[in-house]
PDB file of N, CA and C in Angstrom:
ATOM      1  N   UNK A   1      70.576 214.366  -5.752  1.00  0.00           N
ATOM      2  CA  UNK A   1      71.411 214.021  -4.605  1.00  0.00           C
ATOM      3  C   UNK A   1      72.493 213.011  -5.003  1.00  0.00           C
ATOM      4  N   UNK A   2      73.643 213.473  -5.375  1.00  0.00           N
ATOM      5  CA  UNK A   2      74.411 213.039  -5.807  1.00  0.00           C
ATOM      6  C   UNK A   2      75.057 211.659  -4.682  1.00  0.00           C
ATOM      7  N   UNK A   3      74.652 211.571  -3.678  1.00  0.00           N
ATOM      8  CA  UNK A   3      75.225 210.952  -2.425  1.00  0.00           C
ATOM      9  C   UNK A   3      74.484 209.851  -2.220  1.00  0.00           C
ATOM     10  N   UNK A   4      73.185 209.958  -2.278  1.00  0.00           N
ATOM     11  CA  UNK A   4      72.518 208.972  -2.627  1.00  0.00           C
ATOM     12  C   UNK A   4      73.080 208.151  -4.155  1.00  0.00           C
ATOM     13  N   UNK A   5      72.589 208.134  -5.208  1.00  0.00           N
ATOM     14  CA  UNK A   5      73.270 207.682  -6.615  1.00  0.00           C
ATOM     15  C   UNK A   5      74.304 206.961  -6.576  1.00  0.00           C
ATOM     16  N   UNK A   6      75.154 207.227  -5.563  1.00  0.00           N
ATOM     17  CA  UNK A   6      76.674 207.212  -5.032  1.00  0.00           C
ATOM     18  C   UNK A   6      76.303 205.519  -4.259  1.00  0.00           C
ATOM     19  N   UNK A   7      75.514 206.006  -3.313  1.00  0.00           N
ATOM     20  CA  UNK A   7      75.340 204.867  -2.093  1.00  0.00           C
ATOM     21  C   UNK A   7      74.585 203.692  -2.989  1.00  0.00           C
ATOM     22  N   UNK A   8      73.744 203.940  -3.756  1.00  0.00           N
ATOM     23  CA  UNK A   8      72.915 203.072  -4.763  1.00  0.00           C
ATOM     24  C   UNK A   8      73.952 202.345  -5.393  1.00  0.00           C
ATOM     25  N   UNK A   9      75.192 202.749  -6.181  1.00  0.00           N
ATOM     26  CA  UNK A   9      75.706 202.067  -7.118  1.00  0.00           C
ATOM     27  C   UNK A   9      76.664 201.269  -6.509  1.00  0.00           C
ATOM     28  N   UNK A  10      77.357 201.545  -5.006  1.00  0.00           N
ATOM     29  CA  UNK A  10      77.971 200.841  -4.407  1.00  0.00           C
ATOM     30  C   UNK A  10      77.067 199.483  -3.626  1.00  0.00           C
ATOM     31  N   UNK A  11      75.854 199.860  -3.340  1.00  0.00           N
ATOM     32  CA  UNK A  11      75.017 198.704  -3.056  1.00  0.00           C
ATOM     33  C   UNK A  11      74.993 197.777  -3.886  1.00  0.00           C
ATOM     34  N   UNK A  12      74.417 198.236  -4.845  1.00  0.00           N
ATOM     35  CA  UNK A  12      73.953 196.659  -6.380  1.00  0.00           C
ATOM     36  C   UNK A  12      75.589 196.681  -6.294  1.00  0.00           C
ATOM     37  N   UNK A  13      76.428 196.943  -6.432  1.00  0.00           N
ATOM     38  CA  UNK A  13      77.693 196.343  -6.716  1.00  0.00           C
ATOM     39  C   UNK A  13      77.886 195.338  -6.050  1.00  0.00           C
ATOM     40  N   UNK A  14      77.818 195.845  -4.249  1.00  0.00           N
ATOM     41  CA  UNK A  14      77.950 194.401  -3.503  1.00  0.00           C
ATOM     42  C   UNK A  14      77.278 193.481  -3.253  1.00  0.00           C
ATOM     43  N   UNK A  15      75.774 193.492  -4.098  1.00  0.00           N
ATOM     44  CA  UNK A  15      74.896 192.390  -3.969  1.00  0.00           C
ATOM     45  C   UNK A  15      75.443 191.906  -5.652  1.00  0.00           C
ATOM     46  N   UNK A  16      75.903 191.957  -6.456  1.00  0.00           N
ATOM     47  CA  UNK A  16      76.257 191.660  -7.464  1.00  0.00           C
ATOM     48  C   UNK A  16      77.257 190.641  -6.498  1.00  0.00           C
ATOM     49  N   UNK A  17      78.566 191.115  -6.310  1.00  0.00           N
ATOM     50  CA  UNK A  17      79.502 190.014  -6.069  1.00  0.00           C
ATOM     51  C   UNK A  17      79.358 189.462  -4.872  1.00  0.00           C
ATOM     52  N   UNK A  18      77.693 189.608  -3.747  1.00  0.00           N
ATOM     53  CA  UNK A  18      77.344 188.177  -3.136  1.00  0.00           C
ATOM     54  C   UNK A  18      76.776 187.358  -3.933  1.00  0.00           C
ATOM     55  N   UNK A  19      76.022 187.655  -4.825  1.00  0.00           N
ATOM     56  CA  UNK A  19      75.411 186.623  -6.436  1.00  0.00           C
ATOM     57  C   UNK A  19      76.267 186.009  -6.589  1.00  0.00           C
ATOM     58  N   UNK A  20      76.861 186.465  -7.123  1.00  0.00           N
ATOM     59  CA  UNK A  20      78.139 185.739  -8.078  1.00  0.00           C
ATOM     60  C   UNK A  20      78.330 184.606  -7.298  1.00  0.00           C
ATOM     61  N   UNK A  21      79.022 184.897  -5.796  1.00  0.00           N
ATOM     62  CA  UNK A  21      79.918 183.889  -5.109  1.00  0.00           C
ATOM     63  C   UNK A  21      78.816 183.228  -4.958  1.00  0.00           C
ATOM     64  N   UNK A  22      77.948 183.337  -4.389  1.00  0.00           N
ATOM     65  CA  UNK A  22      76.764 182.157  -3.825  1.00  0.00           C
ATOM     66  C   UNK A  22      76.444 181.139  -5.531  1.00  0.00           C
ATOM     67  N   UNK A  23      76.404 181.805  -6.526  1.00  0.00           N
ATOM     68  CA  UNK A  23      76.221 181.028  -7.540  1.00  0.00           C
ATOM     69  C   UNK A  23      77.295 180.256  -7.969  1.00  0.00           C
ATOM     70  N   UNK A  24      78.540 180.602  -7.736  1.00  0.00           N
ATOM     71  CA  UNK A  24      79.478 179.992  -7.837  1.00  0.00           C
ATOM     72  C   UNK A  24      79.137 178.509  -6.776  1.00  0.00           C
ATOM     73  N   UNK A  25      79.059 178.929  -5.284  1.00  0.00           N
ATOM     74  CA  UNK A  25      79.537 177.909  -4.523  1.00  0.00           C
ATOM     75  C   UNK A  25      78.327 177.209  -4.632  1.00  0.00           C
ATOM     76  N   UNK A  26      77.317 177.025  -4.865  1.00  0.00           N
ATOM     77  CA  UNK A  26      76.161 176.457  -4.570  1.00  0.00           C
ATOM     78  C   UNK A  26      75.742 175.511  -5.474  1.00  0.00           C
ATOM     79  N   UNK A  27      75.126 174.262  -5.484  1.00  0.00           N
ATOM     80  CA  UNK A  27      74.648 173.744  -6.581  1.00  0.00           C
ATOM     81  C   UNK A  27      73.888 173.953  -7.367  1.00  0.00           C
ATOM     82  N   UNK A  28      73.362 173.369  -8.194  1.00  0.00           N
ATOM     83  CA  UNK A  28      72.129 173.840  -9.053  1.00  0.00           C
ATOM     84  C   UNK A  28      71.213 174.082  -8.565  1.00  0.00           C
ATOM     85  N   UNK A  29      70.150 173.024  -7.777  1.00  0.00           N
ATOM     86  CA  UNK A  29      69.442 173.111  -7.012  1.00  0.00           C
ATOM     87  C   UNK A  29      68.913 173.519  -5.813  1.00  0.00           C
ATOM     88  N   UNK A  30      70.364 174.013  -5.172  1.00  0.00           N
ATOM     89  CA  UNK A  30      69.744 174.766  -4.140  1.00  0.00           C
ATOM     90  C   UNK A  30      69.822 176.153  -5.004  1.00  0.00           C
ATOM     91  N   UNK A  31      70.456 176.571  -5.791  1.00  0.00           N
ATOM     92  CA  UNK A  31      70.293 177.308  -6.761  1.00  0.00           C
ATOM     93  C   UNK A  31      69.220 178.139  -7.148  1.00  0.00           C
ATOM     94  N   UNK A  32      68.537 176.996  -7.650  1.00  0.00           N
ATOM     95  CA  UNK A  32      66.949 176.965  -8.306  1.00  0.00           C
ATOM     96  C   UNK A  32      65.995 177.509  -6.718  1.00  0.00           C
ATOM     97  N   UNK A  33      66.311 176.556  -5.783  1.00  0.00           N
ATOM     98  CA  UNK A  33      65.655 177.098  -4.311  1.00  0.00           C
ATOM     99  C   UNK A  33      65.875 178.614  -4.282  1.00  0.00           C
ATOM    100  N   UNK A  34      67.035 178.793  -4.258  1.00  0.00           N
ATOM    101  CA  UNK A  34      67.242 180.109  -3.337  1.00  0.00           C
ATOM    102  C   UNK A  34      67.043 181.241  -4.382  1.00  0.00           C
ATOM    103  N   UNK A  35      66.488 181.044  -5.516  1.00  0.00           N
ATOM    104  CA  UNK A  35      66.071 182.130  -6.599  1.00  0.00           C
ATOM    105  C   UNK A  35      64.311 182.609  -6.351  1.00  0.00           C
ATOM    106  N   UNK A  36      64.278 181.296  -6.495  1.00  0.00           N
ATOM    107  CA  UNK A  36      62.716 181.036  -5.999  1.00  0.00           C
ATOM    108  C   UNK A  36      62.236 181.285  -5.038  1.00  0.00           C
ATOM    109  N   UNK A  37      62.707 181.322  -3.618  1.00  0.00           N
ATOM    110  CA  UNK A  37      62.378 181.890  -2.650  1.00  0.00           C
ATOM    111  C   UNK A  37      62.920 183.067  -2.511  1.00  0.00           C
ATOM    112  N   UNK A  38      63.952 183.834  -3.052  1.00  0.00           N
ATOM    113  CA  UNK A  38      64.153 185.246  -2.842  1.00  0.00           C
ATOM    114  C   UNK A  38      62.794 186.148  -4.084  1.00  0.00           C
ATOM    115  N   UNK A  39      62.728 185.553  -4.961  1.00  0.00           N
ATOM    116  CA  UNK A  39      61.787 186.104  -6.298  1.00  0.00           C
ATOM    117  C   UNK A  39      60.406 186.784  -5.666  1.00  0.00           C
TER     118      UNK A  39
END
């Protein structure tokens, strides 16, 4: 199902560049928090 595959790679893409920004804006430590509680 090519449509699915499709919808998959556009997902992790946009949780990729909410990562990013949240790691960008965030400090270390809440950092370390919010890894740890999503894990």
């Amino acid at each position: 199902m090519p449509g699915l595959s499709a919808d998959a790679r556009h997902h992790s893409a946009l949780l990729r560049l909410i990562w990013r920004r949240a790691l960008v804006i965030t400090p270390a430590e809440q950092r370390k928090s919010a890894l740890g509680i999503s894990i």
